[in-house]
PDB file of N, CA and C in Angstrom:
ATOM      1  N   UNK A   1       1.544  -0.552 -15.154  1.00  0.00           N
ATOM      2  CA  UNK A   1       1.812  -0.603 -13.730  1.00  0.00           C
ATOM      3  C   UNK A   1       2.593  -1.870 -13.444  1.00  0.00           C
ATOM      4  N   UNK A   2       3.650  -1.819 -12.705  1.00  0.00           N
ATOM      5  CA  UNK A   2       4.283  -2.636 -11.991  1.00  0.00           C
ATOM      6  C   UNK A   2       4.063  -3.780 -11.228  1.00  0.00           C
ATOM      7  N   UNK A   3       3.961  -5.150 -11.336  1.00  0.00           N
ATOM      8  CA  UNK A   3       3.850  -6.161 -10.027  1.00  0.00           C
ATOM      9  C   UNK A   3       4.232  -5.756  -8.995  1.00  0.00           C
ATOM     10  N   UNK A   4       5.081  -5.330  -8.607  1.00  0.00           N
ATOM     11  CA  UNK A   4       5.230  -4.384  -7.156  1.00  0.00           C
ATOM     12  C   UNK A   4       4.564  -3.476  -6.912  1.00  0.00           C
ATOM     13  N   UNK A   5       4.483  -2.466  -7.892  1.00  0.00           N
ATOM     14  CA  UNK A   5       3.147  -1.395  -8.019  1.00  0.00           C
ATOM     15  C   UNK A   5       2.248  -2.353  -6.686  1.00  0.00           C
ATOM     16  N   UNK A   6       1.276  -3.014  -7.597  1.00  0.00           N
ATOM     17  CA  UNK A   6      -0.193  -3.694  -7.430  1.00  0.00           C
ATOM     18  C   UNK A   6       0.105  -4.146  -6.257  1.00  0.00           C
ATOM     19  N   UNK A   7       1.631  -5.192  -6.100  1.00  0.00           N
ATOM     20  CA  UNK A   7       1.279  -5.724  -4.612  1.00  0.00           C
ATOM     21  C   UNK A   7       1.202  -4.783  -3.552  1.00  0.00           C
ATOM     22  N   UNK A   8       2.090  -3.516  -3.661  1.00  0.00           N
ATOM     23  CA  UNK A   8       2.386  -2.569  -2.353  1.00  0.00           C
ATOM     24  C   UNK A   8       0.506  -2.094  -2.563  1.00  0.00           C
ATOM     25  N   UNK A   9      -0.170  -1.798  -3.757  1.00  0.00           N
ATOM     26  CA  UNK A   9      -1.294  -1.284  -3.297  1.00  0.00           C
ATOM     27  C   UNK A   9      -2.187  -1.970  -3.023  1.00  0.00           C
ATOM     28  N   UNK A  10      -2.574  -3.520  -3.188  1.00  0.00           N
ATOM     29  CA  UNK A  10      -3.208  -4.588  -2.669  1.00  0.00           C
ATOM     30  C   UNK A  10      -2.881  -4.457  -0.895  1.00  0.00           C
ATOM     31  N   UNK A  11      -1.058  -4.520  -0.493  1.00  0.00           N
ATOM     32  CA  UNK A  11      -0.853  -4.605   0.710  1.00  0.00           C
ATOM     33  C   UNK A  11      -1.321  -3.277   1.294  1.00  0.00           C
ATOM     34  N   UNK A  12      -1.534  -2.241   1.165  1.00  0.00           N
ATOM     35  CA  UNK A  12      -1.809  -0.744   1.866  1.00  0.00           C
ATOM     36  C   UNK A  12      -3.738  -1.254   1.657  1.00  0.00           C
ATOM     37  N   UNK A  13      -4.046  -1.678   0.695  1.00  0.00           N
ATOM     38  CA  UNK A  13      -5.343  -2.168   1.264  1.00  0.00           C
ATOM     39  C   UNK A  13      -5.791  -2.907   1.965  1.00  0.00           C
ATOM     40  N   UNK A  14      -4.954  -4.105   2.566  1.00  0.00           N
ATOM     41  CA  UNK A  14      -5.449  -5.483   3.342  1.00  0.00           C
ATOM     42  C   UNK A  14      -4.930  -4.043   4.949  1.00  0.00           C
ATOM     43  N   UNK A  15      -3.708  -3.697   4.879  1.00  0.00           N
ATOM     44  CA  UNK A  15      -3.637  -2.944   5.873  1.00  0.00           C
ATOM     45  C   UNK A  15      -4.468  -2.257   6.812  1.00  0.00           C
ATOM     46  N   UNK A  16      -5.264  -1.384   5.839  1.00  0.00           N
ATOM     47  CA  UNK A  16      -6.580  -0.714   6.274  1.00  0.00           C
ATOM     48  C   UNK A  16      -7.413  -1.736   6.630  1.00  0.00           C
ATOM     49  N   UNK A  17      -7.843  -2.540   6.038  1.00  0.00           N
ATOM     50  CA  UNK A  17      -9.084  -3.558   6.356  1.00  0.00           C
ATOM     51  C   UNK A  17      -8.347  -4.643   7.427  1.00  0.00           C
ATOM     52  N   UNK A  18      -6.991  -4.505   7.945  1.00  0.00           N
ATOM     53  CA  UNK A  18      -6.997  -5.662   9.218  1.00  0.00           C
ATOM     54  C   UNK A  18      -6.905  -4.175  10.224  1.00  0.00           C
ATOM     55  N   UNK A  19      -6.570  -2.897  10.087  1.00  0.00           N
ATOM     56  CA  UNK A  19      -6.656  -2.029  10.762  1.00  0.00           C
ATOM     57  C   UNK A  19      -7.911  -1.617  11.209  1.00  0.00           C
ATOM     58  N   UNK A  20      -8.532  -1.722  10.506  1.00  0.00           N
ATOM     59  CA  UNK A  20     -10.281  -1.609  10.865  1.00  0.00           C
ATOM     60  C   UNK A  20     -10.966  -2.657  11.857  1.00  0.00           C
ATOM     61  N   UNK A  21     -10.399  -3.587  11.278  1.00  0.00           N
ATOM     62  CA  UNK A  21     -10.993  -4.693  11.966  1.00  0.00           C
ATOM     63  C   UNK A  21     -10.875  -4.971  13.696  1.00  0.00           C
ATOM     64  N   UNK A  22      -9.495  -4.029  13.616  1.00  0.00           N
ATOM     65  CA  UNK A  22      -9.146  -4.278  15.330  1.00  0.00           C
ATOM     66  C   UNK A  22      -7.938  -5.242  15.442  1.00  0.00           C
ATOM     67  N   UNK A  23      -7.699  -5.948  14.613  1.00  0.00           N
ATOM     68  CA  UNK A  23      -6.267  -6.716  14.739  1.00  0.00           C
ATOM     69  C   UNK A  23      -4.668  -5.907  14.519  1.00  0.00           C
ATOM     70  N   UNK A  24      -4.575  -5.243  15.864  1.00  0.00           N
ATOM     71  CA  UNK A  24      -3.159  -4.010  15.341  1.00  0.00           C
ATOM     72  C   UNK A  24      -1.946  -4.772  15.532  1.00  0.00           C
ATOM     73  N   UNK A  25      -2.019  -5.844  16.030  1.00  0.00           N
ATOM     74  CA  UNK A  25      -0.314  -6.979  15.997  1.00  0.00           C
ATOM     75  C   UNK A  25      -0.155  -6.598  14.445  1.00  0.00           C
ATOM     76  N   UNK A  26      -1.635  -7.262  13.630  1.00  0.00           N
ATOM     77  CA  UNK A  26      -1.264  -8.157  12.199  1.00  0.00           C
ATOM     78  C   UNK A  26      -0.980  -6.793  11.284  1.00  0.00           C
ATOM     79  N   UNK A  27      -1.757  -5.359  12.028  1.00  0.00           N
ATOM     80  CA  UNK A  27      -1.514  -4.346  11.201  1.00  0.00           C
ATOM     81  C   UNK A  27      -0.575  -3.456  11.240  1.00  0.00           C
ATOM     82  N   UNK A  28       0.542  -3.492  12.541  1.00  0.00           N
ATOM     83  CA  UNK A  28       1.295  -3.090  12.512  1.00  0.00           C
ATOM     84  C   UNK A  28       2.880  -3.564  12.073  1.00  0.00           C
ATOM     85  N   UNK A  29       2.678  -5.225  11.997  1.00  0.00           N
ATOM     86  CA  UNK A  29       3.052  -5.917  10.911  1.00  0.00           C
ATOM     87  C   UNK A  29       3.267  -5.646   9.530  1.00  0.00           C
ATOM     88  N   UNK A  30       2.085  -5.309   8.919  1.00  0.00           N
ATOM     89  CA  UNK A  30       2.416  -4.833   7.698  1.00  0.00           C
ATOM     90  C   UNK A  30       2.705  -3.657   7.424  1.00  0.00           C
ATOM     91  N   UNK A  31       2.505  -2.411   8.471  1.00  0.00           N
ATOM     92  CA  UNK A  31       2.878  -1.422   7.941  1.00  0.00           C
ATOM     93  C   UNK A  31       4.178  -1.222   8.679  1.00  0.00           C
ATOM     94  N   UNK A  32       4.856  -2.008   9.460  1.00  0.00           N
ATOM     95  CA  UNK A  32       6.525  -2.077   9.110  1.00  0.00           C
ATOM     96  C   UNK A  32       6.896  -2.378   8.012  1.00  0.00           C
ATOM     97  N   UNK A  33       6.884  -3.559   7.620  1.00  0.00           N
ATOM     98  CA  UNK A  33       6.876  -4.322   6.261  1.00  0.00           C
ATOM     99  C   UNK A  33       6.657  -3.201   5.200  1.00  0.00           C
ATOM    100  N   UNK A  34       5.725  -2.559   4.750  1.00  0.00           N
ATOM    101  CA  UNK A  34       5.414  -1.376   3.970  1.00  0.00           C
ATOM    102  C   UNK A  34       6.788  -0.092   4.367  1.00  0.00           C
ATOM    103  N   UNK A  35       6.768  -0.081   5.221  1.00  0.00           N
ATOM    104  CA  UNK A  35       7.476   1.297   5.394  1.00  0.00           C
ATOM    105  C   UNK A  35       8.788   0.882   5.252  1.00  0.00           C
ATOM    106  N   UNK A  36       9.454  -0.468   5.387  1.00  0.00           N
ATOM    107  CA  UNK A  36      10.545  -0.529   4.689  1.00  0.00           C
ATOM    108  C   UNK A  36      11.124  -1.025   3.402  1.00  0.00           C
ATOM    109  N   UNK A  37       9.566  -0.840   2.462  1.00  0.00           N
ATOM    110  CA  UNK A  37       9.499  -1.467   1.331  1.00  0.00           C
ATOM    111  C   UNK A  37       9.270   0.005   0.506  1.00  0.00           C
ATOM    112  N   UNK A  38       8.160   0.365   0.889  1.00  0.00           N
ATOM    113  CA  UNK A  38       8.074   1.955   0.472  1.00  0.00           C
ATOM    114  C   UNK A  38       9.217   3.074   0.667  1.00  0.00           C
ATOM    115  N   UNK A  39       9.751   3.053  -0.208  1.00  0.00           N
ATOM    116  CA  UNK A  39      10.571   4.072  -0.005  1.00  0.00           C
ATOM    117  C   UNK A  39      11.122   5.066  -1.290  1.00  0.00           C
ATOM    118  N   UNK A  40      11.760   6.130  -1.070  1.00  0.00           N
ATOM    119  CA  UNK A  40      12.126   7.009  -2.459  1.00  0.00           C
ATOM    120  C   UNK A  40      11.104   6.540  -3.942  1.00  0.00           C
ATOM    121  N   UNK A  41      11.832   5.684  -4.548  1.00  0.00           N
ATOM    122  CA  UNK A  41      11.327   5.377  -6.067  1.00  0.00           C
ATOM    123  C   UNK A  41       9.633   4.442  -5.925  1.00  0.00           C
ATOM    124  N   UNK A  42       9.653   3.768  -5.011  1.00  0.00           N
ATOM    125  CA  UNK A  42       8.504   2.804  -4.576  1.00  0.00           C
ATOM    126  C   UNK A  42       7.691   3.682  -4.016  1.00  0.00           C
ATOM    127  N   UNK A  43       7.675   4.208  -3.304  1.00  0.00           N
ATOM    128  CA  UNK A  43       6.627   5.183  -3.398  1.00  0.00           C
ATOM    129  C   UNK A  43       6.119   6.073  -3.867  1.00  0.00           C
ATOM    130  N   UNK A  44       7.279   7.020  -5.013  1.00  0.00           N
ATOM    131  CA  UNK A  44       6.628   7.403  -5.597  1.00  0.00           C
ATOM    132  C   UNK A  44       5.576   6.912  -6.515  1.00  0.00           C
ATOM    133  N   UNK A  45       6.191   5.374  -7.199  1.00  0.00           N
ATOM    134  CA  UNK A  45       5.560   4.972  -8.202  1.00  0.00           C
ATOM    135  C   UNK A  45       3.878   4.660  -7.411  1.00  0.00           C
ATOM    136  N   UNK A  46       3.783   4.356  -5.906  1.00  0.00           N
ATOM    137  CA  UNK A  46       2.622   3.506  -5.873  1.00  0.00           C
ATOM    138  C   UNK A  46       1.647   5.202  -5.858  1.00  0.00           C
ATOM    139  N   UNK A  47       2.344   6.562  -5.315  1.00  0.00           N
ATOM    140  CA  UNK A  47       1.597   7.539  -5.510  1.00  0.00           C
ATOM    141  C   UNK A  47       0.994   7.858  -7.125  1.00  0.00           C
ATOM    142  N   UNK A  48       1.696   7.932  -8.262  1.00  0.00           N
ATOM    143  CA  UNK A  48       1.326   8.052  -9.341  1.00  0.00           C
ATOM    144  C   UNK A  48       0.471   7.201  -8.999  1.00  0.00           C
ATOM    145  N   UNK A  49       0.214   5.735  -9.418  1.00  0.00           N
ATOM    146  CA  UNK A  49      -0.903   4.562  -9.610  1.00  0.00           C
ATOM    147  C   UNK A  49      -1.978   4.886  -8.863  1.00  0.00           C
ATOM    148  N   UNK A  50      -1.762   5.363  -7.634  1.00  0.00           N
ATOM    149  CA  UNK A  50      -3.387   6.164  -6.972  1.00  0.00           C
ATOM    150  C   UNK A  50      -4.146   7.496  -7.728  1.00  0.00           C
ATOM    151  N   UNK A  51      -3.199   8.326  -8.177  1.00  0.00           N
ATOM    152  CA  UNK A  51      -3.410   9.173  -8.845  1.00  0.00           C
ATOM    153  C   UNK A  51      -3.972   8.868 -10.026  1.00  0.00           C
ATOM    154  N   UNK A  52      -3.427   8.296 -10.585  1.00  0.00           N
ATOM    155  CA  UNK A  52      -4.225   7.695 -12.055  1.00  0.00           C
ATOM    156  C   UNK A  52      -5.682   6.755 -12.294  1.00  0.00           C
ATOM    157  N   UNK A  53      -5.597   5.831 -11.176  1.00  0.00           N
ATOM    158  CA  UNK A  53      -6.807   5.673 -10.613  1.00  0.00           C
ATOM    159  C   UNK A  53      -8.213   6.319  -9.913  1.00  0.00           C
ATOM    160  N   UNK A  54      -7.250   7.759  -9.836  1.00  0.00           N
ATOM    161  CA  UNK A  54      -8.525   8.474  -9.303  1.00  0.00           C
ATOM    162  C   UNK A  54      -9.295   9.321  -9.789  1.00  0.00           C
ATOM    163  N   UNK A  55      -8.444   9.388 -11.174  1.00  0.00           N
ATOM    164  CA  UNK A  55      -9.072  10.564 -12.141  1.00  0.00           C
ATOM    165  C   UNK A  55      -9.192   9.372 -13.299  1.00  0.00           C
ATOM    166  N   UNK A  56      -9.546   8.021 -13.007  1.00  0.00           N
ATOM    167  CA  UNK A  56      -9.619   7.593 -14.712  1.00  0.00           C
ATOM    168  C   UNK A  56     -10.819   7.369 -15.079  1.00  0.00           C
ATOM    169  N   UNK A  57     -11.600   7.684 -16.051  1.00  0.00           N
ATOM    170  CA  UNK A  57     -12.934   7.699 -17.030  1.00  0.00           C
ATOM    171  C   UNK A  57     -13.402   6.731 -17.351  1.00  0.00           C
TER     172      UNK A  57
END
Protein backbone atom coordinates (compact mmCIF):
# COMPACT_ATOMS: atom_id res chain seq x y z
CA UNK A 1 0.00 0.00 0.00
CA UNK A 2 0.91 3.42 -0.86
CA UNK A 3 1.86 6.55 1.54
CA UNK A 4 -0.90 8.27 -0.11
CA UNK A 5 -2.94 5.14 0.07
CA UNK A 6 -2.71 5.35 4.15
CA UNK A 7 -2.82 9.12 4.30
CA UNK A 8 -6.18 9.54 2.12
CA UNK A 9 -7.45 6.57 4.50
CA UNK A 10 -6.16 7.97 7.86
CA UNK A 11 -7.77 11.45 6.34
CA UNK A 12 -11.45 9.79 5.41
CA UNK A 13 -11.07 8.59 9.06
CA UNK A 14 -10.24 11.84 11.09
CA UNK A 15 -13.17 13.08 8.64
CA UNK A 16 -15.79 10.90 10.12
CA UNK A 17 -14.61 11.41 13.68
CA UNK A 18 -14.53 15.51 13.35
CA UNK A 19 -17.95 14.82 11.48
CA UNK A 20 -19.33 13.10 14.39
CA UNK A 21 -18.17 15.25 16.69
CA UNK A 22 -20.20 18.26 15.38
CA UNK A 23 -17.33 20.39 14.04
CA UNK A 24 -18.71 20.71 10.12
CA UNK A 25 -16.33 24.02 9.25
CA UNK A 26 -13.23 21.49 10.10
CA UNK A 27 -15.22 18.61 8.28
CA UNK A 28 -16.17 20.10 5.44
CA UNK A 29 -12.67 21.22 5.11
CA UNK A 30 -11.42 18.04 4.66
CA UNK A 31 -13.78 16.58 2.60
CA UNK A 32 -13.09 19.35 -0.03
CA UNK A 33 -9.54 18.65 0.37
CA UNK A 34 -10.41 14.78 -0.16
CA UNK A 35 -12.62 15.26 -3.05
CA UNK A 36 -10.03 17.06 -4.87
CA UNK A 37 -7.42 14.69 -3.99
CA UNK A 38 -9.57 11.61 -4.59
CA UNK A 39 -9.99 11.20 -7.85
CA UNK A 40 -9.90 8.52 -10.99
CA UNK A 41 -6.58 6.44 -10.01
CA UNK A 42 -6.62 7.68 -6.11
CA UNK A 43 -9.57 6.44 -5.51
CA UNK A 44 -9.60 3.66 -6.93
CA UNK A 45 -6.48 2.62 -5.18
CA UNK A 46 -7.88 3.82 -1.60
CA UNK A 47 -11.16 1.47 -2.67
CA UNK A 48 -9.00 -1.69 -3.24
CA UNK A 49 -7.07 -0.97 0.36
CA UNK A 50 -10.64 -1.00 2.07
CA UNK A 51 -11.43 -3.99 0.33
CA UNK A 52 -8.49 -5.86 1.30
CA UNK A 53 -8.81 -4.85 4.72
CA UNK A 54 -12.09 -6.15 4.99
CA UNK A 55 -11.75 -9.57 4.02
CA UNK A 56 -8.14 -10.06 5.59
CA UNK A 57 -7.58 -13.23 8.04
Amino acid sequence: MGADTCKWLDDLVAYWKIQRSGDLEKAVAIAMRLGLELSGTALHAVRIELFKRCFKK
